[in-house]
PDB file of N, CA and C in Angstrom:
ATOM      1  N   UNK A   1     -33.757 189.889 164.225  1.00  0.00           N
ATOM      2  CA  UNK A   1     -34.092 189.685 162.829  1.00  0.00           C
ATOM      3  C   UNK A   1     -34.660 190.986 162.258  1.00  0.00           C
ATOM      4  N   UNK A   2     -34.221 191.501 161.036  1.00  0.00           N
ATOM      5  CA  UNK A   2     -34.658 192.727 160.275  1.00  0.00           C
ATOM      6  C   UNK A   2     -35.960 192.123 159.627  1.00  0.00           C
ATOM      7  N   UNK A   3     -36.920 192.967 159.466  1.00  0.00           N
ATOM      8  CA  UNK A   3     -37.927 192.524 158.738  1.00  0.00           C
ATOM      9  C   UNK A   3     -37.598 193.545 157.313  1.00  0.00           C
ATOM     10  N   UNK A   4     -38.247 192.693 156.321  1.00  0.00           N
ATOM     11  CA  UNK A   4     -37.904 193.163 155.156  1.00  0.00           C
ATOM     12  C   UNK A   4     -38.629 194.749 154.573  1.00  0.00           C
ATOM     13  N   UNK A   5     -37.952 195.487 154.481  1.00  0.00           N
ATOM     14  CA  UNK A   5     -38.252 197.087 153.444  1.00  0.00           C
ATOM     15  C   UNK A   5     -38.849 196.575 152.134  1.00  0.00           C
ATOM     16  N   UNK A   6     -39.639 197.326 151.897  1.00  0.00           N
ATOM     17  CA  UNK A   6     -40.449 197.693 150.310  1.00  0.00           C
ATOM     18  C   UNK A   6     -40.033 199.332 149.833  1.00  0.00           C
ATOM     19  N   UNK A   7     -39.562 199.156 148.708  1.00  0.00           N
ATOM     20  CA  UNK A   7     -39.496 200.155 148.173  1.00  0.00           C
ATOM     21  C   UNK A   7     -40.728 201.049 147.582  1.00  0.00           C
ATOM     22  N   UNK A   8     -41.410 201.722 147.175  1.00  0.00           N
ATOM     23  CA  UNK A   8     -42.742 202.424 146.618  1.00  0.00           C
ATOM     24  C   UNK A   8     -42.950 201.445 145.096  1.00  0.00           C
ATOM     25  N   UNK A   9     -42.072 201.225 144.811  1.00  0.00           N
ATOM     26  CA  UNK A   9     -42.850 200.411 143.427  1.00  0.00           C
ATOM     27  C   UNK A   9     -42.939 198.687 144.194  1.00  0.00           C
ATOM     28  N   UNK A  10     -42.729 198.635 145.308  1.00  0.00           N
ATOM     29  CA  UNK A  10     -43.118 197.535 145.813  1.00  0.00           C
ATOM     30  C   UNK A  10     -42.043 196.240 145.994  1.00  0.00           C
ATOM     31  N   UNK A  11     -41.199 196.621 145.325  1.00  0.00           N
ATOM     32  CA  UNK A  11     -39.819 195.617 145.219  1.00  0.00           C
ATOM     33  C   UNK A  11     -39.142 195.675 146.668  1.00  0.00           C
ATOM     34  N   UNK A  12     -38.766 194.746 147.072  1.00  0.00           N
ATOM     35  CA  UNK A  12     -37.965 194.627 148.102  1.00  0.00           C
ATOM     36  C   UNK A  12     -36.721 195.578 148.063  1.00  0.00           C
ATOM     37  N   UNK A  13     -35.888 196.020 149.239  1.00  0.00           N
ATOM     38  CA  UNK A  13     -35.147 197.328 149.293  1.00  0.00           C
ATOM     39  C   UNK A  13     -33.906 196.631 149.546  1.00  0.00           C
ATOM     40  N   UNK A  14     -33.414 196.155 148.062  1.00  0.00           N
ATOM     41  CA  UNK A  14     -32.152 195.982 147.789  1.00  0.00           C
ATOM     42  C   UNK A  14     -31.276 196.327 147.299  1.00  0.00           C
ATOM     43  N   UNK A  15     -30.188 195.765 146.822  1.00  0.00           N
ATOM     44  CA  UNK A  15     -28.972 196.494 146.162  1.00  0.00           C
ATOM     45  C   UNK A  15     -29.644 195.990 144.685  1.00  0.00           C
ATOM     46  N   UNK A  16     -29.692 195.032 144.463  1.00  0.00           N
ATOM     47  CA  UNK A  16     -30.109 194.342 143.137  1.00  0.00           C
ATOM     48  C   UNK A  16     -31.589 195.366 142.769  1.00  0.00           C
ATOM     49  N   UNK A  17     -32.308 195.672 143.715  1.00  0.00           N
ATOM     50  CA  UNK A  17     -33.650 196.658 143.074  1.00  0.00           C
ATOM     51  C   UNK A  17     -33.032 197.577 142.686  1.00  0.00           C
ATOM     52  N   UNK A  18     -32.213 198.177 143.824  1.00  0.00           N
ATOM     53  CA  UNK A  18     -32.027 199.972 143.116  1.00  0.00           C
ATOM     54  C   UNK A  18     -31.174 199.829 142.251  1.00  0.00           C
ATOM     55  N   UNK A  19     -30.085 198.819 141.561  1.00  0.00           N
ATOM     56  CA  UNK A  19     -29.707 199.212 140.694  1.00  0.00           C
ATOM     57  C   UNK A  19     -30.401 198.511 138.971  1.00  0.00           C
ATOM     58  N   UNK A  20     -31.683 197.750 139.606  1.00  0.00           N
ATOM     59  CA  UNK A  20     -32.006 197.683 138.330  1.00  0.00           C
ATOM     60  C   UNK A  20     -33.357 199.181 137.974  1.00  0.00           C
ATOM     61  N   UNK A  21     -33.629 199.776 138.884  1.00  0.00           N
ATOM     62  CA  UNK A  21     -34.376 200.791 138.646  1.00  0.00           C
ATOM     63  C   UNK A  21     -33.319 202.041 138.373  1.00  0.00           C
ATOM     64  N   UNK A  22     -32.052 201.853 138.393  1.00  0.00           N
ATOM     65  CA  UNK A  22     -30.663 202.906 138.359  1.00  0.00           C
ATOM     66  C   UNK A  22     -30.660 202.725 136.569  1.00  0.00           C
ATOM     67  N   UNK A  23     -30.592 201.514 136.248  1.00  0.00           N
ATOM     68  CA  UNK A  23     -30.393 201.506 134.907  1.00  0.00           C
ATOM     69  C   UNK A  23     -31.786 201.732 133.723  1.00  0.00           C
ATOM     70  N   UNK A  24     -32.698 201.802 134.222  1.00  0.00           N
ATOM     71  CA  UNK A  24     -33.548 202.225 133.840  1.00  0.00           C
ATOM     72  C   UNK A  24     -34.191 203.923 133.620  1.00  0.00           C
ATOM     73  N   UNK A  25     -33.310 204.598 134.972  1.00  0.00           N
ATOM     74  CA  UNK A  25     -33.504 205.989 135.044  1.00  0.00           C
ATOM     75  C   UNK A  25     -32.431 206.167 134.707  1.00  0.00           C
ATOM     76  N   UNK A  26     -31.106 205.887 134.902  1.00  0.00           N
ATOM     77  CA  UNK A  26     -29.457 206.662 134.465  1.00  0.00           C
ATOM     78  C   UNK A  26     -29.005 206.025 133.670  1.00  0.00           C
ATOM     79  N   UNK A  27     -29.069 204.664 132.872  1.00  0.00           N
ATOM     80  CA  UNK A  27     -28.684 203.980 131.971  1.00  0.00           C
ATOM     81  C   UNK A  27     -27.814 203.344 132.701  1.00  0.00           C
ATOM     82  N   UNK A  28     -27.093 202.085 131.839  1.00  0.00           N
ATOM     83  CA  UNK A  28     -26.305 201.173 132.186  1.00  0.00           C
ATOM     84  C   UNK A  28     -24.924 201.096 132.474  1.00  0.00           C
ATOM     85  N   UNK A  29     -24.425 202.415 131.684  1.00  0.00           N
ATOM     86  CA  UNK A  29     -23.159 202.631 132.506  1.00  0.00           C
ATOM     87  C   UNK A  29     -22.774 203.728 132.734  1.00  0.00           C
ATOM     88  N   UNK A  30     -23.904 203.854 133.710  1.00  0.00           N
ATOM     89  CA  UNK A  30     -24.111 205.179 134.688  1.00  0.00           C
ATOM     90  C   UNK A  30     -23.409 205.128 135.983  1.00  0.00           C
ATOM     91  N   UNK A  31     -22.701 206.568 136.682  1.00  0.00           N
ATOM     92  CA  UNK A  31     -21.929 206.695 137.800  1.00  0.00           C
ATOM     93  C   UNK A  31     -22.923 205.623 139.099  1.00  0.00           C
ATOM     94  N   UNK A  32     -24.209 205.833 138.948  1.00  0.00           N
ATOM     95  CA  UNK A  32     -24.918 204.990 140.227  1.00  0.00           C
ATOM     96  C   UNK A  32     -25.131 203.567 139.761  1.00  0.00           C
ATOM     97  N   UNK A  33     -24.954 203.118 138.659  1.00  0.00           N
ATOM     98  CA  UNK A  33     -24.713 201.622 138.310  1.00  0.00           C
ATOM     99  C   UNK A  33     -23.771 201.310 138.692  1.00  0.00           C
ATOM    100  N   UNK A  34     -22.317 202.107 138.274  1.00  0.00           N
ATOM    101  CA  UNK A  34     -21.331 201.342 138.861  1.00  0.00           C
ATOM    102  C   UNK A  34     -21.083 201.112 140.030  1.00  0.00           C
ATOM    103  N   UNK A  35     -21.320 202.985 140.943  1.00  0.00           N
ATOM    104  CA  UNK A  35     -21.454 202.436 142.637  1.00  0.00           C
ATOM    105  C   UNK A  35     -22.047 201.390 143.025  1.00  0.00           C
ATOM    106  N   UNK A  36     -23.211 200.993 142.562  1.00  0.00           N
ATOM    107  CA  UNK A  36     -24.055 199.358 142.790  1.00  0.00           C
ATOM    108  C   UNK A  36     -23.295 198.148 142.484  1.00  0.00           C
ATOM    109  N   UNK A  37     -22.958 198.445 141.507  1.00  0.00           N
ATOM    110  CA  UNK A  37     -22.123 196.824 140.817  1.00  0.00           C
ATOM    111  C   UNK A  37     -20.452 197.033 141.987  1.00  0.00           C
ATOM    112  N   UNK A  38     -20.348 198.153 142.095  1.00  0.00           N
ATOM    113  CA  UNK A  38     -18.852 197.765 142.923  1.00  0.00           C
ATOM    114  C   UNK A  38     -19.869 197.340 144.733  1.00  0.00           C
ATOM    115  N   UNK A  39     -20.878 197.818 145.090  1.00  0.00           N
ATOM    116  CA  UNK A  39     -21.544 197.660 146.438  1.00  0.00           C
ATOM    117  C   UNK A  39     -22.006 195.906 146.420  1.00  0.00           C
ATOM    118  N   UNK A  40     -22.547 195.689 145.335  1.00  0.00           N
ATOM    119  CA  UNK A  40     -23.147 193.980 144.913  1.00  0.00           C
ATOM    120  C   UNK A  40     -21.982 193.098 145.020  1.00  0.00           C
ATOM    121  N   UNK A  41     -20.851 193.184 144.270  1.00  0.00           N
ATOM    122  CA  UNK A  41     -19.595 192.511 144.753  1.00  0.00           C
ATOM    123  C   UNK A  41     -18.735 192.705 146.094  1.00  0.00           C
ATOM    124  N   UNK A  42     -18.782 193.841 146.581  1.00  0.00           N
ATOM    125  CA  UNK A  42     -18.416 193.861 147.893  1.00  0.00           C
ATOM    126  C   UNK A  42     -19.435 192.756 148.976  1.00  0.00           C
ATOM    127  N   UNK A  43     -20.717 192.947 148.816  1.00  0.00           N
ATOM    128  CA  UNK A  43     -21.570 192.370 149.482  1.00  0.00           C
ATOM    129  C   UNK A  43     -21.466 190.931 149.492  1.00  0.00           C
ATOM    130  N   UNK A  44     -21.724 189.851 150.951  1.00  0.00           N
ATOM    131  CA  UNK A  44     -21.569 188.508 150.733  1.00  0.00           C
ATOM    132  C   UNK A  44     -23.108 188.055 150.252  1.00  0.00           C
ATOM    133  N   UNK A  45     -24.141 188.836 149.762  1.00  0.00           N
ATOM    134  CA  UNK A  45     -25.150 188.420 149.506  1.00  0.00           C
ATOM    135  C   UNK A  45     -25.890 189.006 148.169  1.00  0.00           C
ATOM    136  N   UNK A  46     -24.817 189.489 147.408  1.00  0.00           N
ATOM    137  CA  UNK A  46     -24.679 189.842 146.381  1.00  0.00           C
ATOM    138  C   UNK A  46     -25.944 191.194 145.794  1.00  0.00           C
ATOM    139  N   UNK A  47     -27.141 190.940 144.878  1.00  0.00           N
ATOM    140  CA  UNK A  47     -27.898 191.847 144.542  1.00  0.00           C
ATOM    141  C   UNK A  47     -28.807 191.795 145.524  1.00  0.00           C
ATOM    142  N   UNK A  48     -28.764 190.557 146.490  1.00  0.00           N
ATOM    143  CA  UNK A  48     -29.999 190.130 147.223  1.00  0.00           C
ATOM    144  C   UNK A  48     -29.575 191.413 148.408  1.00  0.00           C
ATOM    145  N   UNK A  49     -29.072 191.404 148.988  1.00  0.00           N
ATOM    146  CA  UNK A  49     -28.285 192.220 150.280  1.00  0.00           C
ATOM    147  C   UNK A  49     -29.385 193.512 150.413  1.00  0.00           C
ATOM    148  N   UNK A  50     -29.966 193.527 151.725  1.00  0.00           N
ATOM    149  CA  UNK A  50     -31.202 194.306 151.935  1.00  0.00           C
ATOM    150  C   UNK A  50     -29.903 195.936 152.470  1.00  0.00           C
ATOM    151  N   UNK A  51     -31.176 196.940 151.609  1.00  0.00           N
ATOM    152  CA  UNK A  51     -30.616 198.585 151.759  1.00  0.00           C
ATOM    153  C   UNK A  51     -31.439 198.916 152.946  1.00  0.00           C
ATOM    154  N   UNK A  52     -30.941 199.079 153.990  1.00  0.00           N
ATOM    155  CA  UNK A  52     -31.509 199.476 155.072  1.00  0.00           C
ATOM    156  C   UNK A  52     -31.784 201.386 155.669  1.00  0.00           C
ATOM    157  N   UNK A  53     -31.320 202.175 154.326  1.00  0.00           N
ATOM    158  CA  UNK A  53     -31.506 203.683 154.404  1.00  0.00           C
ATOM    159  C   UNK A  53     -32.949 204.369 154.123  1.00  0.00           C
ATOM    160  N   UNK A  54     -33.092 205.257 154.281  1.00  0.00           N
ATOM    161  CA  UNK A  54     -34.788 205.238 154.074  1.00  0.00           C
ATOM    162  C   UNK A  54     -34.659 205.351 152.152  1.00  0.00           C
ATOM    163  N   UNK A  55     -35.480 204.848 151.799  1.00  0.00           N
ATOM    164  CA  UNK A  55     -35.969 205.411 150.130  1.00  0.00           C
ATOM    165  C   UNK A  55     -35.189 206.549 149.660  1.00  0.00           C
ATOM    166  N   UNK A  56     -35.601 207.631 149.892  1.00  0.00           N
ATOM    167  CA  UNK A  56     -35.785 209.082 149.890  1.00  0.00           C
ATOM    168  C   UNK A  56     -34.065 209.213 149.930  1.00  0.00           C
ATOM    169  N   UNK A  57     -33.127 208.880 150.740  1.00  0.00           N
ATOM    170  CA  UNK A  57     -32.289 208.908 151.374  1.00  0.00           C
ATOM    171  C   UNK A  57     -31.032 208.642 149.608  1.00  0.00           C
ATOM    172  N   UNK A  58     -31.683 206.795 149.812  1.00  0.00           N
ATOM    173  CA  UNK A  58     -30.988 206.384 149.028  1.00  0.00           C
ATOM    174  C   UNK A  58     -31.032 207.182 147.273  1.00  0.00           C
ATOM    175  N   UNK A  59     -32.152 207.644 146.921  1.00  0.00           N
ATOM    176  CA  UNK A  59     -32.469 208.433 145.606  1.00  0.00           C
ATOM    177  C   UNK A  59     -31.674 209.466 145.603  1.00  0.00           C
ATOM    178  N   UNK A  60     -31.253 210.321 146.649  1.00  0.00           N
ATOM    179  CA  UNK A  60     -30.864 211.373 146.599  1.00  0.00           C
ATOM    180  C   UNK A  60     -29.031 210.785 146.660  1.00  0.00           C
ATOM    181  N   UNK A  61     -28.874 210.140 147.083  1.00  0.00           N
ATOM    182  CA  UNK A  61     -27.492 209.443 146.666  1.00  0.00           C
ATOM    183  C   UNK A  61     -27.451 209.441 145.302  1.00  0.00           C
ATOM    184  N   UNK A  62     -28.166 208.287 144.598  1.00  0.00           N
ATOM    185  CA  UNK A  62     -27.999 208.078 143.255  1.00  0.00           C
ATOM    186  C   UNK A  62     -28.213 209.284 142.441  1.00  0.00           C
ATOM    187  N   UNK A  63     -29.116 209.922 142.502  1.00  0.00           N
ATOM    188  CA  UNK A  63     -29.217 211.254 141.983  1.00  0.00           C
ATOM    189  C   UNK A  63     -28.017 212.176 141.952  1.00  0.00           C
ATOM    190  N   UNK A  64     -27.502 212.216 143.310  1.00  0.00           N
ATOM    191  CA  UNK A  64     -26.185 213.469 143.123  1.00  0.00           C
ATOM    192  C   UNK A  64     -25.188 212.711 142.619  1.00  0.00           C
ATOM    193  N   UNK A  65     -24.887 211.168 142.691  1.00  0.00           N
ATOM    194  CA  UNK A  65     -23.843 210.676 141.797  1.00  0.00           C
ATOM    195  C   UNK A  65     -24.033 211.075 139.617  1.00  0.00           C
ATOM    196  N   UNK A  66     -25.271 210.503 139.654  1.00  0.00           N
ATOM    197  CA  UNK A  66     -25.916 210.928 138.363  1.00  0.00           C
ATOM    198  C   UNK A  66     -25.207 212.570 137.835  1.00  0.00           C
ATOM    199  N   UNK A  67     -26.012 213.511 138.849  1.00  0.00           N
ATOM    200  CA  UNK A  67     -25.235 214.777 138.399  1.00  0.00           C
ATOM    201  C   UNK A  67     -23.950 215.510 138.681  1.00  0.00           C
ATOM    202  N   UNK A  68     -23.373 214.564 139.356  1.00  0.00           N
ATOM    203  CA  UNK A  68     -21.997 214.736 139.066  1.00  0.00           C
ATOM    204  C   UNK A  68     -21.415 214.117 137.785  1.00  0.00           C
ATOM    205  N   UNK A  69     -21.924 213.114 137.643  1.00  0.00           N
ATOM    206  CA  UNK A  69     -21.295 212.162 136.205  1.00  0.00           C
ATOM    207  C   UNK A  69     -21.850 213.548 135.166  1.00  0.00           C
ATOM    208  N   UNK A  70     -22.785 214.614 135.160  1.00  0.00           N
ATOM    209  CA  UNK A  70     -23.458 215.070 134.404  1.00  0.00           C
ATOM    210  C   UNK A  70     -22.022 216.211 133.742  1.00  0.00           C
ATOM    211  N   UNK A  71     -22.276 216.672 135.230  1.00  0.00           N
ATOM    212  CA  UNK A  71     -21.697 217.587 135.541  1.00  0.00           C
ATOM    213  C   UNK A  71     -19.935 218.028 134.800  1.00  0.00           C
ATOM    214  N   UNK A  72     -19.289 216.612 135.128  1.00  0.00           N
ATOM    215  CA  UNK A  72     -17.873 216.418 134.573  1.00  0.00           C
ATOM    216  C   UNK A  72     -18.429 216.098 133.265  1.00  0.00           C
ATOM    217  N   UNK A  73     -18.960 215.397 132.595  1.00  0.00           N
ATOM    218  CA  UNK A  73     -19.137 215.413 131.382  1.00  0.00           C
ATOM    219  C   UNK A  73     -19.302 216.876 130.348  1.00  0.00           C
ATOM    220  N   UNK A  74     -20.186 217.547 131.287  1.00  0.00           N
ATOM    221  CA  UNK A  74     -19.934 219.214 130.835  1.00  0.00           C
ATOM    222  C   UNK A  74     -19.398 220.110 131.054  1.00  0.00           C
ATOM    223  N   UNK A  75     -18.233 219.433 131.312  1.00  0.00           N
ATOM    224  CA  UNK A  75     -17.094 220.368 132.210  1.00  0.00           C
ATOM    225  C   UNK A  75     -17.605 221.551 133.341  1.00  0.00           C
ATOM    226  N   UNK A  76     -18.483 221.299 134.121  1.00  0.00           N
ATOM    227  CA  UNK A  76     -18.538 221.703 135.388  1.00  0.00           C
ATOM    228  C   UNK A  76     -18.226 221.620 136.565  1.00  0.00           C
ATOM    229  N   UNK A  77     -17.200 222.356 137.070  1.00  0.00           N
ATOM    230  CA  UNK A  77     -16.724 221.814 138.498  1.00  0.00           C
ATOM    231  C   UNK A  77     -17.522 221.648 139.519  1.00  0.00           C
ATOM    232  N   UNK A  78     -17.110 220.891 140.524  1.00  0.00           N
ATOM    233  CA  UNK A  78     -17.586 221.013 141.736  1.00  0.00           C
ATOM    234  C   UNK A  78     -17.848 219.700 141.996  1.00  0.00           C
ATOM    235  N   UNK A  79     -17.976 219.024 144.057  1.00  0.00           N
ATOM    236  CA  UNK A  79     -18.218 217.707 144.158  1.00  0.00           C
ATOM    237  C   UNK A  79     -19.058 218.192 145.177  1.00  0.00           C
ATOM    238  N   UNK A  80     -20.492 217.147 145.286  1.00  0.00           N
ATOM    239  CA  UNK A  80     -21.228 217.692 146.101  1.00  0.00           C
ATOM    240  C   UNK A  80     -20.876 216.851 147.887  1.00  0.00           C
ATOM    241  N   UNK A  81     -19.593 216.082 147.534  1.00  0.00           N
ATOM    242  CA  UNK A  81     -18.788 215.436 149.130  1.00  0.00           C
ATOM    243  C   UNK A  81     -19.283 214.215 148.842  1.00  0.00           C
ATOM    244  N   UNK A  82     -19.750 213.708 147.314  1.00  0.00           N
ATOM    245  CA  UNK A  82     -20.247 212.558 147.638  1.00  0.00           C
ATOM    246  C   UNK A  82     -19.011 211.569 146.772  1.00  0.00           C
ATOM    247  N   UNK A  83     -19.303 209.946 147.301  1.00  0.00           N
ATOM    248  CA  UNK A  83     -18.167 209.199 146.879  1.00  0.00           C
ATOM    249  C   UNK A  83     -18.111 208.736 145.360  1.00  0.00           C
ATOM    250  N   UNK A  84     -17.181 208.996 144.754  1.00  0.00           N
ATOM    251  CA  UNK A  84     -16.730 208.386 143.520  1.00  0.00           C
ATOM    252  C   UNK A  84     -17.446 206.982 143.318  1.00  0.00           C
ATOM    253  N   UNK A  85     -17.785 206.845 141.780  1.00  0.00           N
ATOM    254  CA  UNK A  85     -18.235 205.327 141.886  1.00  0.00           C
ATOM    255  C   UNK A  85     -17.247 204.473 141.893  1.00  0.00           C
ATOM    256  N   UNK A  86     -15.697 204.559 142.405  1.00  0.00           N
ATOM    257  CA  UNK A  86     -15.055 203.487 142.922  1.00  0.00           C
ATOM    258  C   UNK A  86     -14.400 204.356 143.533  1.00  0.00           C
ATOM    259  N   UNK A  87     -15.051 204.755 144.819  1.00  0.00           N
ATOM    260  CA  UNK A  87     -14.660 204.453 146.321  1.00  0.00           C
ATOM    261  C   UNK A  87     -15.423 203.866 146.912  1.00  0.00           C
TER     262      UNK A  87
END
């Protein structure tokens, strides 16, 4: 049995937390919202489905998706190897 993760603002370390703290820092139809909303439907346990990566780990995901979405928006090349929000 996994015992349950807390995130630093205290929320349980889910898919459903980080992407409601995703839309709050990157907006709602942001590159790391959608990776979430395509990860929440893949999942059989939907927003509930525990993130088992450290914190730190997972931010820096959402973050380099964020500035890549930034990035192509200002026509700047480059991928930092990370996955498309639908792959």
């Amino acid at each position: 049995m996994v015992s349950t993760r807390y995130l630093s603002t205290g929320d349980p370390s889910t898919l459903g937390a980080y992407r409601r703290l995703s839309v709050i820092a990157f907006g709602p139809e942001s590159r790391p919202v959608k990776y979430l909303d395509r990860k929440i439907a893949e999942s059989p346990n939907g927003e509930d489905e525990p993130v088992i990566v450290d914190e730190t780990q997972m931010l820096q995901v959402l973050g380099a998706l964020y500035l890549q979405e930034c990035d192509e928006r200002d026509g700047v090349s480059g991928n930092a190897g990370l996955p498309e929000a639908g792959e």
